[in-house]
C-alpha atoms as a PDB file:
ATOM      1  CA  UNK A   1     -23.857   9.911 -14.272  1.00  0.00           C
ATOM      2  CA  UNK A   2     -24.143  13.748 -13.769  1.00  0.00           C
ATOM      3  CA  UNK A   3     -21.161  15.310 -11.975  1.00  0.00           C
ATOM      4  CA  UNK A   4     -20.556  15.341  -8.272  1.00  0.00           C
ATOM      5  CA  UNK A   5     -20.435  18.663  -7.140  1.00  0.00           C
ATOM      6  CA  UNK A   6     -21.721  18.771  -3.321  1.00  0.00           C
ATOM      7  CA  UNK A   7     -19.667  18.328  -0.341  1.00  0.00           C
ATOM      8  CA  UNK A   8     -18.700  15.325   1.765  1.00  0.00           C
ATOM      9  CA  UNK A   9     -20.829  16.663   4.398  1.00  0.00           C
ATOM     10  CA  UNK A  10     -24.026  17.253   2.055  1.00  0.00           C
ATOM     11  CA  UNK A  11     -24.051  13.926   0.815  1.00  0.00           C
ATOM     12  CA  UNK A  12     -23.621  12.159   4.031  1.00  0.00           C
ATOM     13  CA  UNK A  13     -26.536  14.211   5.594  1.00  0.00           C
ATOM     14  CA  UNK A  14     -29.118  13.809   2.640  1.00  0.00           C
ATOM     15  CA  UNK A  15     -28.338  10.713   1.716  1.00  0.00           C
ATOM     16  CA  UNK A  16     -30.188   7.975   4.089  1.00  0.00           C
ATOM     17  CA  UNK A  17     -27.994   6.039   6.944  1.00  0.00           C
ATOM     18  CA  UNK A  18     -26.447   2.950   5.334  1.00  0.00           C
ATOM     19  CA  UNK A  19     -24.498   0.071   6.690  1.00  0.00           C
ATOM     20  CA  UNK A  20     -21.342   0.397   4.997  1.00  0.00           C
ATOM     21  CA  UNK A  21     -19.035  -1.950   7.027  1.00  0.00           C
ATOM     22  CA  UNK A  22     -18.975  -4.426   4.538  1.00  0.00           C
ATOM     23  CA  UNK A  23     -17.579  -2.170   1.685  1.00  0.00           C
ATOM     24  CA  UNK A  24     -15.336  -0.740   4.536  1.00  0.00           C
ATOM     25  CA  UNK A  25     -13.875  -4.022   5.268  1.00  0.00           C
ATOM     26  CA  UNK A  26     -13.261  -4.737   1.231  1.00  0.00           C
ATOM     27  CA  UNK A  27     -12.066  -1.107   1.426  1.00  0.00           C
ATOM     28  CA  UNK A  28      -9.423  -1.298   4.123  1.00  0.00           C
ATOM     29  CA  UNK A  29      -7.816  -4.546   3.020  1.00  0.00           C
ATOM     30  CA  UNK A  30      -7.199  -2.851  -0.297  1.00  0.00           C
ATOM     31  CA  UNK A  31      -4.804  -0.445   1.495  1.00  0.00           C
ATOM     32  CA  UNK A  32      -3.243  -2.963   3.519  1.00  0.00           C
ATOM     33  CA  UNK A  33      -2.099  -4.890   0.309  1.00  0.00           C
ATOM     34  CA  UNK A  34      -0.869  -1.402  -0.925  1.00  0.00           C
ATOM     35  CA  UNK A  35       1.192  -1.001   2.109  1.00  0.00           C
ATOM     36  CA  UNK A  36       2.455  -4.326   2.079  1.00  0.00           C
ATOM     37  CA  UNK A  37       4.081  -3.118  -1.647  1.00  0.00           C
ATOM     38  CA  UNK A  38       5.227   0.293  -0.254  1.00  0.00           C
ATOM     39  CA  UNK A  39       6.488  -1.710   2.917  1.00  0.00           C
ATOM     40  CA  UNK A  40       8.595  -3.907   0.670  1.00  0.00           C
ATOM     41  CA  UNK A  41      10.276  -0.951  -1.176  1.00  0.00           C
ATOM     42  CA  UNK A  42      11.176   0.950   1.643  1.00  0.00           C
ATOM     43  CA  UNK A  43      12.857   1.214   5.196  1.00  0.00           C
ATOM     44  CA  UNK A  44      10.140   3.006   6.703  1.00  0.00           C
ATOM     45  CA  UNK A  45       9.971   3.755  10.871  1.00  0.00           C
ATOM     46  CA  UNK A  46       6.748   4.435  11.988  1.00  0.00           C
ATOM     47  CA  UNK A  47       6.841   8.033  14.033  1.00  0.00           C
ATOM     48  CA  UNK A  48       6.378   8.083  17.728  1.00  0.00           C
ATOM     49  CA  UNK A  49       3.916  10.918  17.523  1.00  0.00           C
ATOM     50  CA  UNK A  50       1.219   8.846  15.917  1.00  0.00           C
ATOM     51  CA  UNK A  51       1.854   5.867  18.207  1.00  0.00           C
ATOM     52  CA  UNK A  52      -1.098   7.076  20.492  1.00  0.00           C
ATOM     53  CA  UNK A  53      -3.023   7.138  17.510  1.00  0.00           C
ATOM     54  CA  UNK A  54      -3.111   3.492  16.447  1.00  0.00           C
ATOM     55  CA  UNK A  55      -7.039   2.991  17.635  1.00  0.00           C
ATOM     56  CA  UNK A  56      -9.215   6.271  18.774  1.00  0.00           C
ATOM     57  CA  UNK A  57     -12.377   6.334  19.223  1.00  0.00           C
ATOM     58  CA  UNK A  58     -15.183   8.383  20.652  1.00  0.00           C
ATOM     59  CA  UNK A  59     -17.623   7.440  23.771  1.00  0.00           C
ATOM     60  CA  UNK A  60     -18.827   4.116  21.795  1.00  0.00           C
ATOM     61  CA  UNK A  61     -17.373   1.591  19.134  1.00  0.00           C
ATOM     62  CA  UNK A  62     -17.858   3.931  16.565  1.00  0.00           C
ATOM     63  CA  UNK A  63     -17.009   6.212  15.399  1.00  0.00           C
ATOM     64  CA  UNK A  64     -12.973   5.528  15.168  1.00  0.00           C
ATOM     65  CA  UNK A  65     -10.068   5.916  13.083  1.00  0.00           C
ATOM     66  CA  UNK A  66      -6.324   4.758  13.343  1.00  0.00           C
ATOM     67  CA  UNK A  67      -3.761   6.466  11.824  1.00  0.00           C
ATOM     68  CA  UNK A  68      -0.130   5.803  11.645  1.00  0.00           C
ATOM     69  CA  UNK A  69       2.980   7.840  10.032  1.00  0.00           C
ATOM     70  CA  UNK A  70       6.193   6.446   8.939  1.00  0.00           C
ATOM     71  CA  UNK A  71       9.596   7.684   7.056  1.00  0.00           C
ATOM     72  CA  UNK A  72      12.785   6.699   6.408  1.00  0.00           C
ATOM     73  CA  UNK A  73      15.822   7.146   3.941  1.00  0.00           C
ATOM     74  CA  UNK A  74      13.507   7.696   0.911  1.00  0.00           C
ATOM     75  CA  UNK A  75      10.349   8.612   2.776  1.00  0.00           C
ATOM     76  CA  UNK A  76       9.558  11.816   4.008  1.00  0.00           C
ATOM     77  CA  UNK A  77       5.959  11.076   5.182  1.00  0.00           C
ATOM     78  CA  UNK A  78       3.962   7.711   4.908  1.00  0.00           C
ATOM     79  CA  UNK A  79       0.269   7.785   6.326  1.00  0.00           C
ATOM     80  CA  UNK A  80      -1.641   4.990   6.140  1.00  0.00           C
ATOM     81  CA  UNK A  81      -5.159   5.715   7.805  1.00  0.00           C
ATOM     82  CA  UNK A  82      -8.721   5.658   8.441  1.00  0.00           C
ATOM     83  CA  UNK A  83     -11.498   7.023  10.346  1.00  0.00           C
ATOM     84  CA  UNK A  84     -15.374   6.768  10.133  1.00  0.00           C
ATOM     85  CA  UNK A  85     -18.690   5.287  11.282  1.00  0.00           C
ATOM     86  CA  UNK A  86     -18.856   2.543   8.993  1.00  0.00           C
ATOM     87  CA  UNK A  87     -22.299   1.458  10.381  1.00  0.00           C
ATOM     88  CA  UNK A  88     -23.998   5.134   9.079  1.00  0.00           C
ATOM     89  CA  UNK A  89     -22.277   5.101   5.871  1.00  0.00           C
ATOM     90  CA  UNK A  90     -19.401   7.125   6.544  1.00  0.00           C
ATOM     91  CA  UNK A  91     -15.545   5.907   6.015  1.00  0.00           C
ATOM     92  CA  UNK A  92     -12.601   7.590   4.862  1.00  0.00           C
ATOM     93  CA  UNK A  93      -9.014   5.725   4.171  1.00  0.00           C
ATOM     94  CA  UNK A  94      -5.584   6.960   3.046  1.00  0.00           C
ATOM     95  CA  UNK A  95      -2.253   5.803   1.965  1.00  0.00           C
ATOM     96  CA  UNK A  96      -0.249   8.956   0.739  1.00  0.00           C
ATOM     97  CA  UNK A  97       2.733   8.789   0.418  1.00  0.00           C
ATOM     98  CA  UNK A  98       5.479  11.712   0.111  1.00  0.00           C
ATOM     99  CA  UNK A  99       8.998  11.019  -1.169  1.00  0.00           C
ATOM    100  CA  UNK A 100      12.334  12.631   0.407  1.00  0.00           C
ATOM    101  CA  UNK A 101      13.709  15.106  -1.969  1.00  0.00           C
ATOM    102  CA  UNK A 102      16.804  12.758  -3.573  1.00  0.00           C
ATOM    103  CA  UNK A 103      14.252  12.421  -6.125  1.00  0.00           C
ATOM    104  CA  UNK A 104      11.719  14.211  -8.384  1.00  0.00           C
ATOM    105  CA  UNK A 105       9.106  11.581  -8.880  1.00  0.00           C
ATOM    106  CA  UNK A 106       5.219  12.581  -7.813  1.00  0.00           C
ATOM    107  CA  UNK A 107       4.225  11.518  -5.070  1.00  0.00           C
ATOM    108  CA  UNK A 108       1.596   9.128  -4.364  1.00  0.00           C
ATOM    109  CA  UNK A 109      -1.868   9.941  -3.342  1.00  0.00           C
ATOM    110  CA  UNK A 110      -4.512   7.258  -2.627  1.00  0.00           C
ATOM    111  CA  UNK A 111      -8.001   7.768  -0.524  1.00  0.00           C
ATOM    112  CA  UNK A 112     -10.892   6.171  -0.561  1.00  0.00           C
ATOM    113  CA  UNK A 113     -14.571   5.702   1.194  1.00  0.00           C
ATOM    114  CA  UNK A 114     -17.918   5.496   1.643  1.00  0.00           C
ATOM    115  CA  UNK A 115     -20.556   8.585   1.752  1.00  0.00           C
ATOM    116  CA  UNK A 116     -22.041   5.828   1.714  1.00  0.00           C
ATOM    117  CA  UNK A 117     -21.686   5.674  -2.059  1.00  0.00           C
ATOM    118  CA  UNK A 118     -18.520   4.728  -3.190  1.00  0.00           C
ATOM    119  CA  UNK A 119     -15.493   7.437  -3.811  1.00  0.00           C
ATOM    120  CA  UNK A 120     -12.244   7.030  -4.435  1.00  0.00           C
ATOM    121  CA  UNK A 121      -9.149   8.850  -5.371  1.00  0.00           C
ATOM    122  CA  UNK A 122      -5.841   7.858  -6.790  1.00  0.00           C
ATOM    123  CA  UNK A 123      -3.406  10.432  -8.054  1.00  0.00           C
ATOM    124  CA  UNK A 124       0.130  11.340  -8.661  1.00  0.00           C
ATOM    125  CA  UNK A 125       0.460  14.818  -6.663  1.00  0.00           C
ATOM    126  CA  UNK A 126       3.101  16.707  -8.961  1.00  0.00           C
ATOM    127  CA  UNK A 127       6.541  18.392  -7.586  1.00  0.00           C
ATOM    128  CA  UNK A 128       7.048  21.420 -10.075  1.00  0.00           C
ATOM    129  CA  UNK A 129       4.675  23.639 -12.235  1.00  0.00           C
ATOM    130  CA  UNK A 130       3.655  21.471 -14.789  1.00  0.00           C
ATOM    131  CA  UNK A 131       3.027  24.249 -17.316  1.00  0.00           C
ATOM    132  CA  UNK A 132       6.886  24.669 -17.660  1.00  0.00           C
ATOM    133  CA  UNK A 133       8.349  21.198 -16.498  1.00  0.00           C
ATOM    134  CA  UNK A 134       6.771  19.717 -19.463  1.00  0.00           C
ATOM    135  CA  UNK A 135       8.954  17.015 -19.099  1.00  0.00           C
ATOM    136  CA  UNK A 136       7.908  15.817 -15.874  1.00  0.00           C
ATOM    137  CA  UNK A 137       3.744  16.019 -17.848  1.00  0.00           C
ATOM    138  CA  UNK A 138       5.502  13.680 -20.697  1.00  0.00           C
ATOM    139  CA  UNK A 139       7.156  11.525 -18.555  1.00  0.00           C
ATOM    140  CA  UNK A 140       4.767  10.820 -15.514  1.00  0.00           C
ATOM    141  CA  UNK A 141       1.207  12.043 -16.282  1.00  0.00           C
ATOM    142  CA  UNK A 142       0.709  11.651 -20.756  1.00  0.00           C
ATOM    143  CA  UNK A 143       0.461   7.974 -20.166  1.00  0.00           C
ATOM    144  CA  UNK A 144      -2.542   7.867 -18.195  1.00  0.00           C
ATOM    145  CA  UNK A 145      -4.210  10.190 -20.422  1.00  0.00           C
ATOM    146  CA  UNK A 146      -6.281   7.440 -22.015  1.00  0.00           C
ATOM    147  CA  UNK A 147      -7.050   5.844 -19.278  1.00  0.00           C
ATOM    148  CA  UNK A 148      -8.367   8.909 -17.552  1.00  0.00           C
ATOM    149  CA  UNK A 149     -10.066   9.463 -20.610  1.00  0.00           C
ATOM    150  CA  UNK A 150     -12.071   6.055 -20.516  1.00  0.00           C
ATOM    151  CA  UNK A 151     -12.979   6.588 -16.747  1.00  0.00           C
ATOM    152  CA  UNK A 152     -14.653   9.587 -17.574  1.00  0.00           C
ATOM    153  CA  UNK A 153     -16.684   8.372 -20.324  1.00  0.00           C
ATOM    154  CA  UNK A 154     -18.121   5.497 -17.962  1.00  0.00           C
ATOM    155  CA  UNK A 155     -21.741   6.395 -17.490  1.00  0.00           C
ATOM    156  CA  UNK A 156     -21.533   4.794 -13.816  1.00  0.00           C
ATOM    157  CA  UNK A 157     -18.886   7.189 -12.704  1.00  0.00           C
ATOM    158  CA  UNK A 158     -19.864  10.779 -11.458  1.00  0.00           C
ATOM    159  CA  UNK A 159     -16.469  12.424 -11.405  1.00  0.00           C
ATOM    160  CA  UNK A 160     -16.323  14.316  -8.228  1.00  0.00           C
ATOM    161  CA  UNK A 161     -15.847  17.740  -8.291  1.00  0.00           C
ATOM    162  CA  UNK A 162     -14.815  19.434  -4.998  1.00  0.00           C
ATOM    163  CA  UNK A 163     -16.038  22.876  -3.926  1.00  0.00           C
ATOM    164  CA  UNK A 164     -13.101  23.880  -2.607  1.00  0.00           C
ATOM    165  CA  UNK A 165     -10.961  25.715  -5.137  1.00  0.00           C
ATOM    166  CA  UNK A 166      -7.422  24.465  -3.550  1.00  0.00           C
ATOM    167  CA  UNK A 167      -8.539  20.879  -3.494  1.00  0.00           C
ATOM    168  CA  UNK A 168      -9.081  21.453  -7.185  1.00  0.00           C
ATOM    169  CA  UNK A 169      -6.157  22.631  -7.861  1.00  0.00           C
ATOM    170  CA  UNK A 170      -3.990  19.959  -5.699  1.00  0.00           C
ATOM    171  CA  UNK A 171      -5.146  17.142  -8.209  1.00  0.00           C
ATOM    172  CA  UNK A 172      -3.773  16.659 -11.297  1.00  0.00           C
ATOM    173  CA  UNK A 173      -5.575  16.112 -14.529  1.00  0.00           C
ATOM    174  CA  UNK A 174      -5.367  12.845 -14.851  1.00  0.00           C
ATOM    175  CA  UNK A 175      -6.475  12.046 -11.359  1.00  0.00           C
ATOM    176  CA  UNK A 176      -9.007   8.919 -10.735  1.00  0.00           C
ATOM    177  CA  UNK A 177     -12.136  11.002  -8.549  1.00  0.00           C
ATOM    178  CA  UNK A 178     -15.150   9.566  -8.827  1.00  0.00           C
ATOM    179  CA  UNK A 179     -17.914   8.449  -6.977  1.00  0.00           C
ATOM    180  CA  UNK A 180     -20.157   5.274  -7.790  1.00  0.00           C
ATOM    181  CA  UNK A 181     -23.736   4.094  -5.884  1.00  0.00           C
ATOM    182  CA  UNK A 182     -22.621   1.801  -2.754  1.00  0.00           C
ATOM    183  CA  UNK A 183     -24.639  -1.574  -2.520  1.00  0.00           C
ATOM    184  CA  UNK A 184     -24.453  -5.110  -1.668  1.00  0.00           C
ATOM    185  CA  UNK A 185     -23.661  -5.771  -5.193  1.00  0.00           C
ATOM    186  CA  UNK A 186     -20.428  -3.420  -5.627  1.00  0.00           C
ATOM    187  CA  UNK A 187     -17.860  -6.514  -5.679  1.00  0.00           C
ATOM    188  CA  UNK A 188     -17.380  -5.119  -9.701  1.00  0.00           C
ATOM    189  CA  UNK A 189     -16.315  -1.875  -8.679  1.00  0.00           C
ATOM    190  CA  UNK A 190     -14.268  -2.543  -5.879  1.00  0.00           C
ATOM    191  CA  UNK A 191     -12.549  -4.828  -8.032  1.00  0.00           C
ATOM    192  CA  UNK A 192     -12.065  -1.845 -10.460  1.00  0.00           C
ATOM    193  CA  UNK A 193     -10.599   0.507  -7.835  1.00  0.00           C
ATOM    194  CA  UNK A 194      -8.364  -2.796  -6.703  1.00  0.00           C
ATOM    195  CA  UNK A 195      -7.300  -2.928 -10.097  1.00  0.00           C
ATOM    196  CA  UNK A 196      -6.692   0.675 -10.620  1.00  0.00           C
ATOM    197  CA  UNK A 197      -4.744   0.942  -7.340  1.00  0.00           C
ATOM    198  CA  UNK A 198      -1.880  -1.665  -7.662  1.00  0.00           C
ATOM    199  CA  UNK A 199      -1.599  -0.571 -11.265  1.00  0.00           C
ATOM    200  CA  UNK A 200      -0.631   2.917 -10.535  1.00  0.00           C
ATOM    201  CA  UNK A 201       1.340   1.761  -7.289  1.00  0.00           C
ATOM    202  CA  UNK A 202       3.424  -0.530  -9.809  1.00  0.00           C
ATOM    203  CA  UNK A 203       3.849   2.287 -11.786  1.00  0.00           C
ATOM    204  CA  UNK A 204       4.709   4.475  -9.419  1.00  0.00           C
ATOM    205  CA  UNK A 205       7.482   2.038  -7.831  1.00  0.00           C
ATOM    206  CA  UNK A 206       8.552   1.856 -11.492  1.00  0.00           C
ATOM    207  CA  UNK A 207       9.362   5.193 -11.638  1.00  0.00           C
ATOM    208  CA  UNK A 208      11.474   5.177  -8.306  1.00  0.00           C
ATOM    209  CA  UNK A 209      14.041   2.778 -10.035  1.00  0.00           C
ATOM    210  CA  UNK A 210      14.665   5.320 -13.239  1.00  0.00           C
ATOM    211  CA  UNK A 211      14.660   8.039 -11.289  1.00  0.00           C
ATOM    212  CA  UNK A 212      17.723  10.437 -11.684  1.00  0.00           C
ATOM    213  CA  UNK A 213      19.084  12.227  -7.997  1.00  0.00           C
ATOM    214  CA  UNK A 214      18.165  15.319  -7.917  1.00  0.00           C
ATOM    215  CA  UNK A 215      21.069  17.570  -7.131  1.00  0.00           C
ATOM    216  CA  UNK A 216      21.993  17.846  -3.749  1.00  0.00           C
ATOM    217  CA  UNK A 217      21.994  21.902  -3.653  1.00  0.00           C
ATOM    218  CA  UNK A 218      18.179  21.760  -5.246  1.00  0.00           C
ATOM    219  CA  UNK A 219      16.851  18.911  -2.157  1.00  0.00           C
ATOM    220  CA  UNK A 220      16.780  21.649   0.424  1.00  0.00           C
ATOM    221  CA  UNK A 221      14.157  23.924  -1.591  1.00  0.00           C
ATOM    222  CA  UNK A 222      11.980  20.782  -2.785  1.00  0.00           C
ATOM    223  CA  UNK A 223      11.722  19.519   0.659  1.00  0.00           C
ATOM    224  CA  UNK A 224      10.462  22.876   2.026  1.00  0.00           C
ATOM    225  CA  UNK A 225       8.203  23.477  -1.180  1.00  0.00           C
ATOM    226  CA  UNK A 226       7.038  19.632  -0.599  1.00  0.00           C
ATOM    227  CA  UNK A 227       6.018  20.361   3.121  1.00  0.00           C
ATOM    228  CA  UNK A 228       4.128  23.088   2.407  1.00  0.00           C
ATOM    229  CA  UNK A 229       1.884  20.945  -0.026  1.00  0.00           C
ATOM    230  CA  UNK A 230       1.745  18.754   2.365  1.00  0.00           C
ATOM    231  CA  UNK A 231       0.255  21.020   5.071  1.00  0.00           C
ATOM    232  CA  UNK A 232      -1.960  22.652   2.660  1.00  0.00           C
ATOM    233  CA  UNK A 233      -3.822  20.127   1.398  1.00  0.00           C
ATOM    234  CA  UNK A 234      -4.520  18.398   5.077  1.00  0.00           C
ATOM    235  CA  UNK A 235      -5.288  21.866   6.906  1.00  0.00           C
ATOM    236  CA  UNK A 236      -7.687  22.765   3.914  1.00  0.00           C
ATOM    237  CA  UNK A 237      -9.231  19.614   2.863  1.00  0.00           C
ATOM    238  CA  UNK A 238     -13.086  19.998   3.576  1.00  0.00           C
ATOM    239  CA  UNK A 239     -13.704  16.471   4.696  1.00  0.00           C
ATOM    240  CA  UNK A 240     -12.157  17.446   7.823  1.00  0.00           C
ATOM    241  CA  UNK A 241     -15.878  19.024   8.870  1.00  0.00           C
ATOM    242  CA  UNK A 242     -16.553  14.963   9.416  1.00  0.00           C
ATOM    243  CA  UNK A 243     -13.901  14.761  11.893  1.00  0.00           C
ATOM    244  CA  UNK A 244     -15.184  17.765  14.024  1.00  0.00           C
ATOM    245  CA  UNK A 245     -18.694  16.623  14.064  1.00  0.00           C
ATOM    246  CA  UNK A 246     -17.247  12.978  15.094  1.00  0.00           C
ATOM    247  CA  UNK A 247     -14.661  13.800  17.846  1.00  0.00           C
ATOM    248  CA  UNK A 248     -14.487  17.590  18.304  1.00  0.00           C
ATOM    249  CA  UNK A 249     -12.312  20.450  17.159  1.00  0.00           C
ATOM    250  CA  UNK A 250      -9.002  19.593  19.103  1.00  0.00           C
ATOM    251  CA  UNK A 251      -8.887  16.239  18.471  1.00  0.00           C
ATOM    252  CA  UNK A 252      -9.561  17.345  14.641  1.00  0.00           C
ATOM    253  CA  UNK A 253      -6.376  19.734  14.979  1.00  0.00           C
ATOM    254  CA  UNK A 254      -4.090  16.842  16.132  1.00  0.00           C
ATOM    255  CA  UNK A 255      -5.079  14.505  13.224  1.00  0.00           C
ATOM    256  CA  UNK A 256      -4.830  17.123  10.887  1.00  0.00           C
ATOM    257  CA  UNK A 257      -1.480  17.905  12.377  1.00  0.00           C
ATOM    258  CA  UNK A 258      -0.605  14.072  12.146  1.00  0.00           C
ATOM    259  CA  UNK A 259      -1.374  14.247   8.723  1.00  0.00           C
ATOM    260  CA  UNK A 260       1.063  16.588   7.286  1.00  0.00           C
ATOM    261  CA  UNK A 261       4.052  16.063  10.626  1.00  0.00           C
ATOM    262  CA  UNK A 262       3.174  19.081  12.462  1.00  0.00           C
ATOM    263  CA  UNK A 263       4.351  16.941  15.568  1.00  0.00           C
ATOM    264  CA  UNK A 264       6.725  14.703  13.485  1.00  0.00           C
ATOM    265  CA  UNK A 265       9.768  13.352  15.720  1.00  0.00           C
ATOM    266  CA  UNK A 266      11.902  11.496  13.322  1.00  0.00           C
ATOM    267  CA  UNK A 267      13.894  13.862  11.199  1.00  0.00           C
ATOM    268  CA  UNK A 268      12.900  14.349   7.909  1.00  0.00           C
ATOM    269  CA  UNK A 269      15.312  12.780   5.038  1.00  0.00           C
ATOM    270  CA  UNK A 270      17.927  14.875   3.710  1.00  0.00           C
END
């Protein structure tokens, strides 16, 4: 398939209205069985600021979201998430999950939707300049290489190529982006992204158990360079254009905000 290269937005206007609470359903219990594996690795506490956040909605049943923040020891920021009008095609669901700075592993970055065709995104969103910390490339990001490779030469699969230069540059290059024609016959591909998900989460927990402490006079400068990655990619993600045409600009602001800890009570780890 040719490349993706509109925006969020542009496909959900031009493309016609589709019921897409079925695939939202499949969807949404995908990120519940990766939270159950997170939950199971980690003492997380979910945040008080994001308690009035558990189920908002606007004037009808739709559009809605939920979104809920957790940390702990090891966890500096846990979202697990959605929001959308799955009845006109339009969902959007995260589990992203950024580490505490006692370690140097990637952190974990997983979002999917409908537009209403299929996207989804699963990625390992890097700590340190990869063009020097060829180390961290070997160790964390070479493996995939063929696997990335093999996604991209499905004919099915239009990778999808944001507009916005920063979003570009926040993924790394071997980064699962793609987005597939939603129907009533998708159960192969959701399977896929199933598949693709708990893979990488396994992975990814791997990792966790080999990883070496980072030194305790480098945690205070990875935390702060970690937060502002954090903030960056929620305030400047252009998806966020849904969210103001759903519920308006200030409630936009506070989700955004939710996203990245602006109003985080729990201190962070460290």
């Amino acid at each position: 398939m040719h490349e993706t290269l509109q925006g969020v937005q542009d496909i959900f206007d031009q493309r016609q209205q589709v019921d897409a609470s079925a695939t939202f359903e499949r969807l949404w219990g995908i990120t519940c069985e990766v939270m159950d594996k997170i939950n199971q690795r980690f003492e997380l506490h979910r945040d008080p600021s994001t308690e009035s956040l558990e189920a908002y909605r606007g004037e009808a049943e739709y559009p809605a979201g939920h979104l809920a923040a957790y940390s702990g020891p090891q966890m500096d920021w846990l979202i697990h998430s959605w929001i959308g009008n799955p009845p006109l095609g339009f969902t959007n669901m995260h589990v992203t999950a950024w580490l505490g700075p006692h370690i140097k592993v990637p952190h974990l970055g997983i979002a999917w939707g409908t537009l209403p065709d299929l996207w989804f995104y699963i990625d390992f969103n890097p700590r340190s300049d990869l063009m020097i910390d060829t180390a961290s490339l070997k160790k964390y990001y070479e493996p995939l290489n063929e696997e990335f490779l093999a996604l991209r030469a499905d004919e099915d699969l239009a990778p999808f190529t944001s507009r916005a230069l920063y979003v570009r540059q926040a993924l790394s290059d071997v980064a699962v982006c793609f987005t597939t024609p939603n129907s009533t016959h998708n159960e192969k591909r959701l399977a896929q992204v199933r598949e693709l998900a708990h893979k990488r989460v396994d992975l990814w927990l791997s990792w966790l158990d080999e990883a070496e402490p980072v030194a305790p006079a480098q945690r205070r400068q990875l935390a702060a360079d970690d937060l502002v990655r954090r903030r960056n990619i929620a305030e400047r993600d252009p998806a966020n254009i849904m969210a103001i045409r759903f519920f308006g600009e200030a409630m936009t602001n506070r989700l955004v905000r939710a996203l990245w800890g602006g109003d985080r009570i729990l201190p962070r780890p460290n």
